[in-house]
Protein backbone atom coordinates (compact mmCIF):
# COMPACT_ATOMS: atom_id res chain seq x y z
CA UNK A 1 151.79 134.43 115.40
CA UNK A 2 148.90 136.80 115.15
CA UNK A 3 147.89 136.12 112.05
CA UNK A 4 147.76 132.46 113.02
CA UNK A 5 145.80 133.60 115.54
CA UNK A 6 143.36 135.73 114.23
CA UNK A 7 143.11 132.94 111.58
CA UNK A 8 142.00 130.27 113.77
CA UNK A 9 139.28 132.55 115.35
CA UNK A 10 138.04 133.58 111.91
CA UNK A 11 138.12 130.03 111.61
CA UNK A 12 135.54 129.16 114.82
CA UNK A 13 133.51 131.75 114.07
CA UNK A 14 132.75 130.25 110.20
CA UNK A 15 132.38 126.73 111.49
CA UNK A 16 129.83 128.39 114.47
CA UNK A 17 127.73 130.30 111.38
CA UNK A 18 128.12 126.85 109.05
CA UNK A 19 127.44 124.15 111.43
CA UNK A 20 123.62 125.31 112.01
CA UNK A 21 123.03 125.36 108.48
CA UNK A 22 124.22 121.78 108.08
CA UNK A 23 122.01 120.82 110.61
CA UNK A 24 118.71 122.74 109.68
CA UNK A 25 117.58 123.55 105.95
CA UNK A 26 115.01 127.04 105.54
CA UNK A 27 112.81 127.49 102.45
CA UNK A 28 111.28 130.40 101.73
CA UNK A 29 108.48 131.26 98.93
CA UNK A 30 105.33 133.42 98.89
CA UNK A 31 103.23 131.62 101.60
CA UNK A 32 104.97 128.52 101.63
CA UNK A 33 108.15 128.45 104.19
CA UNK A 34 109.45 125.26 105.89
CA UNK A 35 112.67 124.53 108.21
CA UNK A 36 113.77 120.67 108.15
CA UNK A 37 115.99 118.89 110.64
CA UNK A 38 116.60 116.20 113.17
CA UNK A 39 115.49 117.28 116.64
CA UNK A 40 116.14 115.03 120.25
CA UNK A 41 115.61 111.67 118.05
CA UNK A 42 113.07 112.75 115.45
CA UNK A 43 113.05 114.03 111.88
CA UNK A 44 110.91 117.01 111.92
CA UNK A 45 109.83 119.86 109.41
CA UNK A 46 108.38 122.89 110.24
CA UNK A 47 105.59 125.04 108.44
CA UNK A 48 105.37 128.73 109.30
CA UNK A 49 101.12 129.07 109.51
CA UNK A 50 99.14 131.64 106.97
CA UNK A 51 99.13 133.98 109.95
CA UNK A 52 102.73 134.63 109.73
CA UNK A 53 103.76 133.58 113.72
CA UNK A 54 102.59 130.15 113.88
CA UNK A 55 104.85 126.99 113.39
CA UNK A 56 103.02 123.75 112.82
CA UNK A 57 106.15 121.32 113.32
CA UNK A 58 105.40 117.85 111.84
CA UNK A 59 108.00 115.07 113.71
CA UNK A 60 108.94 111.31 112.95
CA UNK A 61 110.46 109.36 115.37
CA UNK A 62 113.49 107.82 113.94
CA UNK A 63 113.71 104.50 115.75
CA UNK A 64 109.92 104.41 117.03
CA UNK A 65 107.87 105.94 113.93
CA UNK A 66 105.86 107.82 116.01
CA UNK A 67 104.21 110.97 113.88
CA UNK A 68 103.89 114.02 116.12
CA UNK A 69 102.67 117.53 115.55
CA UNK A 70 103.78 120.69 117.54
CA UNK A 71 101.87 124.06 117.18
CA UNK A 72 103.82 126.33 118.58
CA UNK A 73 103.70 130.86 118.84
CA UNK A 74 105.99 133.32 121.57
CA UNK A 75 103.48 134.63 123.34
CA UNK A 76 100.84 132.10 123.11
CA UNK A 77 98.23 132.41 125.98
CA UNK A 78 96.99 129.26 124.39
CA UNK A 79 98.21 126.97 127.48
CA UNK A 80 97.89 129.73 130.38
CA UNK A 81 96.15 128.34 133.48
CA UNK A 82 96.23 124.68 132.00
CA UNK A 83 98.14 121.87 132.93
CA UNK A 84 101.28 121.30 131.51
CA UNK A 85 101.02 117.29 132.49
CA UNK A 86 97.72 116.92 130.36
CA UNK A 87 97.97 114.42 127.72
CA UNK A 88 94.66 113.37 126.68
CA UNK A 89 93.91 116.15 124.51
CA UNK A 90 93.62 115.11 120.76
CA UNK A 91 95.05 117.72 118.18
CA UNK A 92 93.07 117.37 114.32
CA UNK A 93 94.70 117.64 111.33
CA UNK A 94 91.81 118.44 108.34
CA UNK A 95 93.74 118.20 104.63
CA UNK A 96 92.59 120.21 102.24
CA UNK A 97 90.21 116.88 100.72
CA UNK A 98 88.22 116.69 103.85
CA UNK A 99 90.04 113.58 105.16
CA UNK A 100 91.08 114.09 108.65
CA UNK A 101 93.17 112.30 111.79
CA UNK A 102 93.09 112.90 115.13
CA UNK A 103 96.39 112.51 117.84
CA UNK A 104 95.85 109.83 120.28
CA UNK A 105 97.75 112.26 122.76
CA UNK A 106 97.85 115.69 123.07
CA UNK A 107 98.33 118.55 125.73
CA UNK A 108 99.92 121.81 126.59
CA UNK A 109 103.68 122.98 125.49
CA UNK A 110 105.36 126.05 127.40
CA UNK A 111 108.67 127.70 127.63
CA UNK A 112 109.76 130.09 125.19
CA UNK A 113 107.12 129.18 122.65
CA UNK A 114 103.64 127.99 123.74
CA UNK A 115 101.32 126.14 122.25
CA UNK A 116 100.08 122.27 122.03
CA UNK A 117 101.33 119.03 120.81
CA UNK A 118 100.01 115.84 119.68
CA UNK A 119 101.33 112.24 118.93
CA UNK A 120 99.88 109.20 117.08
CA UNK A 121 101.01 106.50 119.44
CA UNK A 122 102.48 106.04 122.23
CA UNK A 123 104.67 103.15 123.65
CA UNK A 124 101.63 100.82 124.74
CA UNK A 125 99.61 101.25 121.54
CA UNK A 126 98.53 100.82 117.76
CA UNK A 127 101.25 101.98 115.69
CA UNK A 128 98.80 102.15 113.02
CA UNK A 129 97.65 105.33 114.46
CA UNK A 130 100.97 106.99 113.51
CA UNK A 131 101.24 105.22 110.33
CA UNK A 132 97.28 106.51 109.29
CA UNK A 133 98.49 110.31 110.31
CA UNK A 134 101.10 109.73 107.91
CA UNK A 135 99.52 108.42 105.18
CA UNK A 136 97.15 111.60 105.48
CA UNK A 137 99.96 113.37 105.44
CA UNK A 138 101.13 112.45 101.81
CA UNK A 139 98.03 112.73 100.16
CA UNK A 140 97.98 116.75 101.54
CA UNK A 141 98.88 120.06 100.34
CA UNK A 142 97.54 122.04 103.13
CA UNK A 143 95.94 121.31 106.56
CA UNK A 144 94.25 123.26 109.32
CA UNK A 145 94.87 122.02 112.61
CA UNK A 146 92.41 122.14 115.72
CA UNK A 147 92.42 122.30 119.18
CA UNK A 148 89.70 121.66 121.46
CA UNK A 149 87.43 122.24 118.75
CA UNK A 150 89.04 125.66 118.02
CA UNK A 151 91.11 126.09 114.72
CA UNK A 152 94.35 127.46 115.61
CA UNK A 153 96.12 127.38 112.52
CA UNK A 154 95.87 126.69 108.98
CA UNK A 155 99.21 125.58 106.94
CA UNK A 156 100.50 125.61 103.08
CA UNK A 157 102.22 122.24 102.82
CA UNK A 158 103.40 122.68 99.56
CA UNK A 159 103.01 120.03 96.75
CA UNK A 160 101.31 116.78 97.58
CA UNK A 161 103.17 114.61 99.90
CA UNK A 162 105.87 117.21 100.33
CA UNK A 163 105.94 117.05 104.10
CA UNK A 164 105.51 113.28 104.42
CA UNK A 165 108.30 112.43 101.77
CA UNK A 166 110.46 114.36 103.87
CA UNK A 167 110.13 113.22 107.19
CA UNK A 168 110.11 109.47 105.89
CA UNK A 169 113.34 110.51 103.40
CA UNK A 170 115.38 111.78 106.57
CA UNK A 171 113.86 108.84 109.27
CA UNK A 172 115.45 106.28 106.74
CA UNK A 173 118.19 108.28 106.14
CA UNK A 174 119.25 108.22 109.98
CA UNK A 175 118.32 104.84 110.46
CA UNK A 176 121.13 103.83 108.13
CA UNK A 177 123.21 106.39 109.83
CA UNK A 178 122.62 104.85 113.00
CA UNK A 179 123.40 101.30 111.59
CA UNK A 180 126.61 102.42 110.38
């Protein structure tokens, strides 16, 4: 009976070390490192910046297409003393070729990372918005993103498109899980 026991918790333990992994794949090379996953109804993969603590998380709303990026740091005093409710802050993406988009949206994110967020569109406007972000998106290999006219973080996006196949591989991906 022990051994039945001690089995079974060996048994929770694996699936609680396994199940994570399934969810959320991590890349790692010389100045290139990306996690990938689905995340509260969006397909999302995240960059770690060429400073080494910055995540620039790039998003794709499954059911709504909405393109969304998240800059996020522990620590960050980027957000201190501003309000969290603000959303009419634009965050810029500039790609490596000098072609650049701008968030329709953007404000403050706190908790246990800081930092700022954007997104394309929102539910009252052009969806073109998200669908030019993306297209920028797949003709990039790197991107530094601003802030109130302040660069806060400059990202190595791999090969061309890499991020943008990605997100659009996993949206349609869910989508047919969700039809299913």
């Amino acid at each position: 009976m022990k051994n039945e026991v001690k089995a079974c918790a060996a048994s929770i333990v694996l699936c609680g070390l396994v199940a994570p992994a399934a969810a959320q794949e991590r890349q790692t090379m010389p100045s290139f490192s990306y996690s990938e996953g689905v995340k509260r109804g969006d397909c999302k993969i995240a960059f770690r910046a060429t400073d080494g603590v910055t995540t620039v998380d790039f998003g794709l709303g499954i059911t709504d297409s909405v393109f969304t990026v998240e800059v996020l740091r522990s620590n960050w005093d980027i957000g201190e003393d501003r309000d969290p409710d603000t959303s009419d802050l634009p965050l810029t993406l500039t790609f490596q070729n000098g072609q650049s988009t701008s968030s329709e949206f953007g404000g403050f994110k706190n908790g246990f990372y800081q930092g700022v967020w954007g997104n394309w569109h929102g539910k009252n406007s052009d969806p073109v918005q998200s669908q030019r972000g993306l297209e920028r998106l797949m003709e990039a290999t790197s991107a530094t993103v601003s802030f109130e006219g302040e660069t806060i973080a400059e990202v190595n996006l791999g090969p061309t498109g890499f991020a943008a196949n990605k997100l659009v591989d996993c949206a349609i991906a869910e989508r047919k899980k969700q039809q299913q």
